[in-house]
Protein backbone atom coordinates (compact mmCIF):
# COMPACT_ATOMS: atom_id res chain seq x y z
CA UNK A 1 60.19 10.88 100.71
CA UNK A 2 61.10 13.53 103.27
CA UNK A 3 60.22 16.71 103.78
CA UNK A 4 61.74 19.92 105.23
CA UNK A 5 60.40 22.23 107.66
CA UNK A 6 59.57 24.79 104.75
CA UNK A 7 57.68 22.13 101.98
CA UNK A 8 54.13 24.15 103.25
CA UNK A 9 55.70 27.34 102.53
CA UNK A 10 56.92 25.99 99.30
CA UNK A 11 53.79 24.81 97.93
CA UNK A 12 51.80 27.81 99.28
CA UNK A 13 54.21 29.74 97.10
CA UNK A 14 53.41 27.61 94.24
CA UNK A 15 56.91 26.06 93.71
CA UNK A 16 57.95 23.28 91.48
CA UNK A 17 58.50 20.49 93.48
CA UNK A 18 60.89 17.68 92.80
CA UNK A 19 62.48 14.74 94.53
CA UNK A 20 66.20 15.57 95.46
CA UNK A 21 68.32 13.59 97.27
CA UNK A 22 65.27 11.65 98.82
CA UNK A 23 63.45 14.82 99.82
CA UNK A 24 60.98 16.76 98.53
CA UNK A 25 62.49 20.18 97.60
CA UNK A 26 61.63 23.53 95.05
CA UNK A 27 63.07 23.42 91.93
CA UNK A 28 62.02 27.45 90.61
CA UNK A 29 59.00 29.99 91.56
CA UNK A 30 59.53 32.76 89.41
CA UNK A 31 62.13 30.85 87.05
CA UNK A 32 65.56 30.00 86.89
CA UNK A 33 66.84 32.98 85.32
CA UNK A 34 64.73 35.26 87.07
CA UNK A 35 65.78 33.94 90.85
CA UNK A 36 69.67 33.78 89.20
CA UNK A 37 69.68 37.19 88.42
CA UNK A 38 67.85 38.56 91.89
CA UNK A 39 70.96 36.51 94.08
CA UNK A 40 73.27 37.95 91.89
CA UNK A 41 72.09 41.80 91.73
CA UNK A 42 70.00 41.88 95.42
CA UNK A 43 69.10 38.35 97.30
CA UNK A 44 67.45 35.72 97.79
CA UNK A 45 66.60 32.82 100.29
CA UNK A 46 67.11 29.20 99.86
CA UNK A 47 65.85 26.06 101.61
CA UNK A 48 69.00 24.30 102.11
CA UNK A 49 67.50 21.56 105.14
CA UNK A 50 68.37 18.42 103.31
CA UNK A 51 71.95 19.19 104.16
CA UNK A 52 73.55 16.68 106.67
CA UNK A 53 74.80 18.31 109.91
CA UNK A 54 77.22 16.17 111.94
CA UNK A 55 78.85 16.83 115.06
CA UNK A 56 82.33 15.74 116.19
CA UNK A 57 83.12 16.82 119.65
CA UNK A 58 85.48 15.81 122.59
CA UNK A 59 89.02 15.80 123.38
CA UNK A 60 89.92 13.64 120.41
CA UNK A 61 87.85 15.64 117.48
CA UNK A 62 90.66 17.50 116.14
CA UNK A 63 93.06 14.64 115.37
CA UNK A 64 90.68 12.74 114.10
CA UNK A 65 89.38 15.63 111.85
CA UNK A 66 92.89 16.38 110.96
CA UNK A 67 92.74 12.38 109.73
CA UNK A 68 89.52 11.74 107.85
CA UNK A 69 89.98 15.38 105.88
CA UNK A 70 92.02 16.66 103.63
CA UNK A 71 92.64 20.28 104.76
CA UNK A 72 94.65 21.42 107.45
CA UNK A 73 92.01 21.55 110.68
CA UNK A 74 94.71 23.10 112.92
CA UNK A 75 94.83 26.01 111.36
CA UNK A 76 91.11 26.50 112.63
CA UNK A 77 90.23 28.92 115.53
CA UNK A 78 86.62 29.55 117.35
CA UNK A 79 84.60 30.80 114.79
CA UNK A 80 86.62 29.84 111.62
CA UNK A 81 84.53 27.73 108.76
CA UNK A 82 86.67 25.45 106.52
CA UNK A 83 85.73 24.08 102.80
CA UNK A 84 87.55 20.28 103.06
CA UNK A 85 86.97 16.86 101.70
CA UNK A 86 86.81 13.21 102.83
CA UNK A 87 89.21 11.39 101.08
CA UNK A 88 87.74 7.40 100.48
CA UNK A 89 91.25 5.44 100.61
CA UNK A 90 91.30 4.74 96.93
CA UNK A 91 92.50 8.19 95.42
CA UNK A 92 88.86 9.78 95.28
CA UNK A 93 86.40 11.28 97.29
CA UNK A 94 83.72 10.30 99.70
CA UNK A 95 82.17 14.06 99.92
CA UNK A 96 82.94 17.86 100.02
CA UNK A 97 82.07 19.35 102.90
CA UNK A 98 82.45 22.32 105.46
CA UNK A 99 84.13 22.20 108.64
CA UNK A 100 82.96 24.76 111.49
CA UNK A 101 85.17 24.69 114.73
CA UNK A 102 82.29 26.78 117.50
CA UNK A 103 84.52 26.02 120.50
CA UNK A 104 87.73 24.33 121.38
CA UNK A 105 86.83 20.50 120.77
CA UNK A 106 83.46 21.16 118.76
CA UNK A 107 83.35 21.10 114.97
CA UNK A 108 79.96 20.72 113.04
CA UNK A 109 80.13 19.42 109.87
CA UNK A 110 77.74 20.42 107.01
CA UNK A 111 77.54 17.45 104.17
CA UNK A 112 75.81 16.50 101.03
CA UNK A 113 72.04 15.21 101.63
CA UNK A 114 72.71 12.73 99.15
CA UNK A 115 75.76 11.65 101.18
CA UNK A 116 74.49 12.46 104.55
CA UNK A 117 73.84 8.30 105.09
CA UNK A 118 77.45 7.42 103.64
CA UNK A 119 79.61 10.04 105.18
CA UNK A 120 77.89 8.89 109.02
CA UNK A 121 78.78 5.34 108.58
CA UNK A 122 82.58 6.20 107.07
CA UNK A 123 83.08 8.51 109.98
CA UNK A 124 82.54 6.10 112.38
CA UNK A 125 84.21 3.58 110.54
CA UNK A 126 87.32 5.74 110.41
CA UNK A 127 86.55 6.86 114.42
CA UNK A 128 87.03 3.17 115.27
CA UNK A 129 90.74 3.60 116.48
CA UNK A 130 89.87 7.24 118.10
CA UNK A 131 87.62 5.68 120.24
CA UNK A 132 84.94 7.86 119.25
CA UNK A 133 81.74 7.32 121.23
CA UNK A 134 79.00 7.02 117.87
CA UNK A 135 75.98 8.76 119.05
CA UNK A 136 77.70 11.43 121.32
CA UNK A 137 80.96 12.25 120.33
CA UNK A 138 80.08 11.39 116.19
CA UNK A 139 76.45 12.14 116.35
CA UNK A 140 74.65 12.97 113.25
CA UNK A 141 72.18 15.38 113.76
CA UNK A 142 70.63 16.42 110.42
CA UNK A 143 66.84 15.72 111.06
CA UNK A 144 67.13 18.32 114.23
CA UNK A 145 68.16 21.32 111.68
CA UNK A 146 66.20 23.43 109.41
CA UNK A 147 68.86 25.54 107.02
CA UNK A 148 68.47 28.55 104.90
CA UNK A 149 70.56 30.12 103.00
CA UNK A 150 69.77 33.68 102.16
CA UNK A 151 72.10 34.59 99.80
CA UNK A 152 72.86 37.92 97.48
CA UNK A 153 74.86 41.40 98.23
CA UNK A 154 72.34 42.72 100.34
CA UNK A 155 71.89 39.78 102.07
CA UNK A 156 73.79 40.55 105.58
CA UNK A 157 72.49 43.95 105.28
CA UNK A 158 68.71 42.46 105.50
CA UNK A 159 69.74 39.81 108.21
CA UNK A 160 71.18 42.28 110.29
CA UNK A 161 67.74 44.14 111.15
CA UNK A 162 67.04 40.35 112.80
CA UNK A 163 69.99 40.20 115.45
CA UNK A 164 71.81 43.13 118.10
CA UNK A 165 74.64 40.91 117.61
CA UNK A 166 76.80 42.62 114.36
CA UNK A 167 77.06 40.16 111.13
CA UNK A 168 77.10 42.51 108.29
CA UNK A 169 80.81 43.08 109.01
CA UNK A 170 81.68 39.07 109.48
CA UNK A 171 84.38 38.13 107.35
CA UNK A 172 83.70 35.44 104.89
CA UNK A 173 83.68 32.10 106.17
CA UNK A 174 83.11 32.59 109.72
CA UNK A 175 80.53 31.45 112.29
CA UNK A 176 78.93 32.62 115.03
CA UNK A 177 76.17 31.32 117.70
CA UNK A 178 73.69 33.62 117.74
CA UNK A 179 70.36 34.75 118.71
CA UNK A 180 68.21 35.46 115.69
CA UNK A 181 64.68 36.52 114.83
CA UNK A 182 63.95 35.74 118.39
CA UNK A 183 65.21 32.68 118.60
CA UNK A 184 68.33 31.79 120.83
CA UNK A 185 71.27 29.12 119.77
CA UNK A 186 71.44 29.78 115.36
CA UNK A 187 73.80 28.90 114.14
CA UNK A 188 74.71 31.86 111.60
CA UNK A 189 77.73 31.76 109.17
CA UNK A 190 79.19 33.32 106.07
CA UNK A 191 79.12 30.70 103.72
CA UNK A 192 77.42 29.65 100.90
CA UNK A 193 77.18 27.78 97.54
CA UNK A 194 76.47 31.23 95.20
CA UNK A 195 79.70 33.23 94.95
CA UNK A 196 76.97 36.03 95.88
CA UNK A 197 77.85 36.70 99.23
CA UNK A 198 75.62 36.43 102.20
CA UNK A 199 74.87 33.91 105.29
CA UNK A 200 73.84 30.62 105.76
CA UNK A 201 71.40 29.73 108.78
CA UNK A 202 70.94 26.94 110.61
CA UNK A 203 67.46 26.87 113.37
CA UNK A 204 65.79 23.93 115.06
CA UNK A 205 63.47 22.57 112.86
CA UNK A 206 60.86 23.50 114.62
CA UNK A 207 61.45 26.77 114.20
CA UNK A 208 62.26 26.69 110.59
CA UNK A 209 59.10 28.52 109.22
CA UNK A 210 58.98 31.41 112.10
CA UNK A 211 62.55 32.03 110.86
CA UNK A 212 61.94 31.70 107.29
CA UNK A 213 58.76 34.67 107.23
CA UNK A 214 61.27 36.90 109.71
CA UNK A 215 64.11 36.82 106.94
CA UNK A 216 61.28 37.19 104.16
CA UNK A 217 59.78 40.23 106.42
CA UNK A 218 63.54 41.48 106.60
CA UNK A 219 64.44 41.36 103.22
CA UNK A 220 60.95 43.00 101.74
CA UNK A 221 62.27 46.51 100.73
CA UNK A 222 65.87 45.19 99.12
CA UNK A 223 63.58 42.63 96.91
CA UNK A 224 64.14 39.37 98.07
CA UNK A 225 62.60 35.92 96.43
CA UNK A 226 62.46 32.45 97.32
CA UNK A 227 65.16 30.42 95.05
CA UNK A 228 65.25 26.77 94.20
CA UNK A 229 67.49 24.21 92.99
CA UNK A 230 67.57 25.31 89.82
CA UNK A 231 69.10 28.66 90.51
CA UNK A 232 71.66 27.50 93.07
CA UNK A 233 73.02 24.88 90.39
CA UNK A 234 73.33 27.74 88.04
CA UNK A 235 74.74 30.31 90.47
CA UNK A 236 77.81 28.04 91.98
CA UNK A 237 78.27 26.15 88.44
CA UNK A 238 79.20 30.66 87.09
CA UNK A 239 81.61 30.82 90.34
CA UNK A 240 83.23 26.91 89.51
CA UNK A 241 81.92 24.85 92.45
CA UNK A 242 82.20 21.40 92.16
CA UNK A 243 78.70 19.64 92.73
CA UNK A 244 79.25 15.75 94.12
CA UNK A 245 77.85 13.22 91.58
CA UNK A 246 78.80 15.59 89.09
CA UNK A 247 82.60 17.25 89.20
CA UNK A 248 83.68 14.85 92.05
CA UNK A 249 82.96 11.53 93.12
CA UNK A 250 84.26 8.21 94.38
CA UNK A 251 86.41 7.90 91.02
CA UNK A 252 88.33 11.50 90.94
CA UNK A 253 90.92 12.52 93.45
CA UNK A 254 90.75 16.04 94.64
CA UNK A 255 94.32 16.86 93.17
CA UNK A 256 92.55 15.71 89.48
CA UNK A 257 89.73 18.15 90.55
CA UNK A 258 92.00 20.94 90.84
CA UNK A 259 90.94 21.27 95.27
CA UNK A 260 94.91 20.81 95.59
CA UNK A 261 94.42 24.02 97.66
CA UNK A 262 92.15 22.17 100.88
CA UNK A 263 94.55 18.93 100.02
CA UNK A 264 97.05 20.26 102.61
CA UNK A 265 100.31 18.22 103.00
CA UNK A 266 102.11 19.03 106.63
CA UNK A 267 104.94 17.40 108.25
CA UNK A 268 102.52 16.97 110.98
CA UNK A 269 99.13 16.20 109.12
CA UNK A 270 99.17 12.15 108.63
CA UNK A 271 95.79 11.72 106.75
CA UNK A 272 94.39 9.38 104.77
CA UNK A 273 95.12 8.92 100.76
CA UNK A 274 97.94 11.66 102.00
CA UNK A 275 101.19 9.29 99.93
CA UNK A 276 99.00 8.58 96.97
CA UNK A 277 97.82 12.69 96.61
CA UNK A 278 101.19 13.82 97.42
CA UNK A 279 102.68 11.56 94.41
CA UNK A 280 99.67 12.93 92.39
CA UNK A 281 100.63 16.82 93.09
CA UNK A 282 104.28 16.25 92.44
CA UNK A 283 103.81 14.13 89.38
CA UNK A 284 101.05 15.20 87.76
CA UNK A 285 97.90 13.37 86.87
CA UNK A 286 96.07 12.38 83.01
CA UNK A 287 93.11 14.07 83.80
CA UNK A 288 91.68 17.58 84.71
CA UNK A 289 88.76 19.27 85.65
CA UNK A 290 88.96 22.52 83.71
CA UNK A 291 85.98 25.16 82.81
CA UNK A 292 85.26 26.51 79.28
CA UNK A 293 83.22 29.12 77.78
CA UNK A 294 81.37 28.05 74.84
CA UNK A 295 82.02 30.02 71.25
CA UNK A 296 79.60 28.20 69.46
CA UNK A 297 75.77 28.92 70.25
CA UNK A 298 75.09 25.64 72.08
CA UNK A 299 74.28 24.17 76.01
CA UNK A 300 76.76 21.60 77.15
CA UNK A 301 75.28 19.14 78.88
CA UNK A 302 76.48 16.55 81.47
CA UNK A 303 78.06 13.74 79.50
CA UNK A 304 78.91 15.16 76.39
CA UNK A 305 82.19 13.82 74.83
CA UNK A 306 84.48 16.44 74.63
CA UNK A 307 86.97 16.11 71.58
CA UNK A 308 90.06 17.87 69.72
CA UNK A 309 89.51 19.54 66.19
CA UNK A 310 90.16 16.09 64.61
CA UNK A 311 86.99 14.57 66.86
CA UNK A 312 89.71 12.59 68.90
CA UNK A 313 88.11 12.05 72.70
CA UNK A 314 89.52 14.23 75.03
CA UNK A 315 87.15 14.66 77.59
CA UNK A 316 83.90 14.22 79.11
CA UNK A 317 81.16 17.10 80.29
CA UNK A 318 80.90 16.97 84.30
CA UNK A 319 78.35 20.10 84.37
CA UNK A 320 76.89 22.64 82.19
CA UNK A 321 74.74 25.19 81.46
CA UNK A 322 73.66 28.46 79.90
CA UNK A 323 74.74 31.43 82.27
CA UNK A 324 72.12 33.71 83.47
CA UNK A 325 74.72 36.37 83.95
CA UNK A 326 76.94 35.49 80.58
CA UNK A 327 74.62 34.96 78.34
CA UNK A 328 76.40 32.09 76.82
CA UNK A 329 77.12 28.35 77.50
CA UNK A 330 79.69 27.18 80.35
CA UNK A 331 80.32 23.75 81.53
CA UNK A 332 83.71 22.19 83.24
CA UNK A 333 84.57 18.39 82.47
CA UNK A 334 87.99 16.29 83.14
CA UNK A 335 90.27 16.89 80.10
CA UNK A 336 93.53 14.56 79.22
CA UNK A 337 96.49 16.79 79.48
CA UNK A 338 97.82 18.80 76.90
CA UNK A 339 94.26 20.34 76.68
CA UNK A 340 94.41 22.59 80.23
CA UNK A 341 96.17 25.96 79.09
CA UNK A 342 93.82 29.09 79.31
CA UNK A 343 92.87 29.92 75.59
CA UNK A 344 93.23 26.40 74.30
CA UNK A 345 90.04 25.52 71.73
CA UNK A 346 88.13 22.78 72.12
CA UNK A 347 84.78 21.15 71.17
CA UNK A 348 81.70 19.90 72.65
CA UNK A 349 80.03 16.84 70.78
CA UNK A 350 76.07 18.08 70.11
CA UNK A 351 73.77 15.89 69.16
CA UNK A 352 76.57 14.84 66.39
CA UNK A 353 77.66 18.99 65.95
CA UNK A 354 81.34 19.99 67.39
CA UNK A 355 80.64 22.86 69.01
CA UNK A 356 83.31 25.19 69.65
CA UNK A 357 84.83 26.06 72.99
CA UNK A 358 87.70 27.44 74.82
CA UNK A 359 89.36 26.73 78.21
CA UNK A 360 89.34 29.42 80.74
CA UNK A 361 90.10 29.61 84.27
CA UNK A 362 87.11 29.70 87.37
CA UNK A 363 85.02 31.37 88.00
CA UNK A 364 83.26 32.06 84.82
CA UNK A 365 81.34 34.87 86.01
CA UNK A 366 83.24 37.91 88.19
CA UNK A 367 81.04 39.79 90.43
CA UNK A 368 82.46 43.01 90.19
CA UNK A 369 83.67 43.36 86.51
CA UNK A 370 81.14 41.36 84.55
CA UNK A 371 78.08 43.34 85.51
């Protein structure tokens, strides 16, 4: 089982600690609802270092980038972070993942830990006729990176005090290489898996836990906590993030998972699955990954059949929960069509109870009007 730069930390802290994607990670300190509630209202920090980094980088990164994902990388400039996925050749999906271009002909990308294994050896599959040198130009560098992400609306505010170079006015979804906390060559960008705002960080490993009591130093007076897994799943599942293994996999094309808008199709894009997801966006496809509220007192949980008032199967439960922020039960799952339209009721199968529900649209929670 590995471990991340921070696993004394967590333990001193008196985490939970549970295997996750072969590492050893914090599930909750204070609680679930109780870390939730401090991202969304102040911030918190998150040990995110069983993320896989990869690096693509020479002359030939871009077209082959342009290739292997389904956004549009030309469209990125110095600085400019893109979400994206890796289509597998059979209509699905081989991961989600984000694309940062740091200089002309130098793109990092950030992938699943569980995937970090599979995505390497498809990339350099797929780099075979770009002549990719594996190991230099494809190099996957994930056991040289510690990551946080510190996360919340105070968040750049309380990083800020730890650089002279300004980030508390960075747009979202940018990047810049930075030195932070004393430490030259971070890797600091707006992103995140919350819908909270704030920065993600990425630090030799080495360095991971002189970083990690600088941000906790930094962040004292606007309350920060340490947040684990259980908090993050319940923070992106409120904003309608797709989580791989649950919303998205091998089986479901990104056009089914409603990420038609990083499924870019160019005149000069050529990438792969590109016929077979164009056919699926002008056609239509039987299945959709849709979000709904629950009316019904009840917790949807991953699997549940989801069926029409006469029990018929329409569905299946991808990911749910009870929101911290809501106060009631959310979940998304693939639905057949005719059950997509905003309003329409349906019903989660409980423990042999229909529960009722209704579709709505993502996110489930909005910042700045549900408070």
């Amino acid at each position: 089982m590995k471990k991340t730069p921070f696993i004394d930390i967590h333990r001193n802290l008196g985490a939970k600690i549970i295997p996750f994607a072969g590492f050893q990670m914090p599930l909750e300190y204070s609680g679930i609802q109780d870390e939730h509630i401090t991202v969304r209202e102040k911030l918190g920090v998150f040990d995110v270092s069983h993320m896989g980094e990869i690096w693509v980088t020479g002359p030939k990164a871009m077209p082959f980038l342009q290739y292997v994902t389904s956004n549009d990388v030309s469209v990125l400039f110095d600085g400019k972070v893109q979400y994206s996925c890796l289509p597998n050749g059979r209509g699905g999906i081989v991961d989600d993942l984000l694309v940062y271009r740091l200089d002309e002909g130098k793109y990092l990308l950030v992938v699943n830990a569980y995937n970090t294994e599979k995505d390497f050896n498809w990339l350099c599959e797929q780099g075979k006729p770009f002549d990719l040198v594996v190991g230099e130009e494809l190099l996957n560098a994930s056991d040289r990176y510690g990551q946080l992400a510190v996360q919340g609306p105070l968040a750049l505010k309380a990083m800020q005090k730890l650089t002279n170079i300004s980030v508390v006015d960075m747009p979202y979804y940018m990047v810049k290489k930075i030195s932070f906390a004393g430490i030259d060559d971070v890797i600091f960008s707006t992103t995140g898996y919350t819908g909270a705002g704030g920065c993600e960080i990425y630090m030799p490993a080495e360095k991971g836990p002189e970083i990690w009591q600088a941000v906790m130093n930094a962040g004292k007076e606007y309350g920060i906590k340490p947040i684990g897994l259980g908090a993050r799943d319940t923070l992106r599942l409120e904003m309608g993030f797709c989580l791989y293994g649950n919303d998205i996999d091998d089986t479901t094309s990104p056009i089914e998972a409603g990420l038609d808008w990083i499924t870019k199709f160019t005149d000069d894009k050529d990438f792969i699955d590109k016929d077979f997801l164009l056919k699926q966006k002008e056609e239509g496809t039987d299945k959709r990954l849709k979000g709904f509220i629950m009316i019904d007192r009840g917790i949807p949980r991953q699997h549940y059949n989801l069926v029409d008032v006469e029990g018929n199967r329409i569905g299946e439960v991808t990911s749910g929960s009870v929101s911290p922020m809501l106060k009631k039960g959310i979940g998304m799952g693939y639905l057949k069509k005719g059950f997509w339209k905003t309003g329409t009721e349906i019903f989660v199968e409980v423990r042999n109870k229909l529960l009722k529900a209704v579709i709505v649209n993502f996110p489930f929670y909005h910042p700045e009007t549900d408070k």
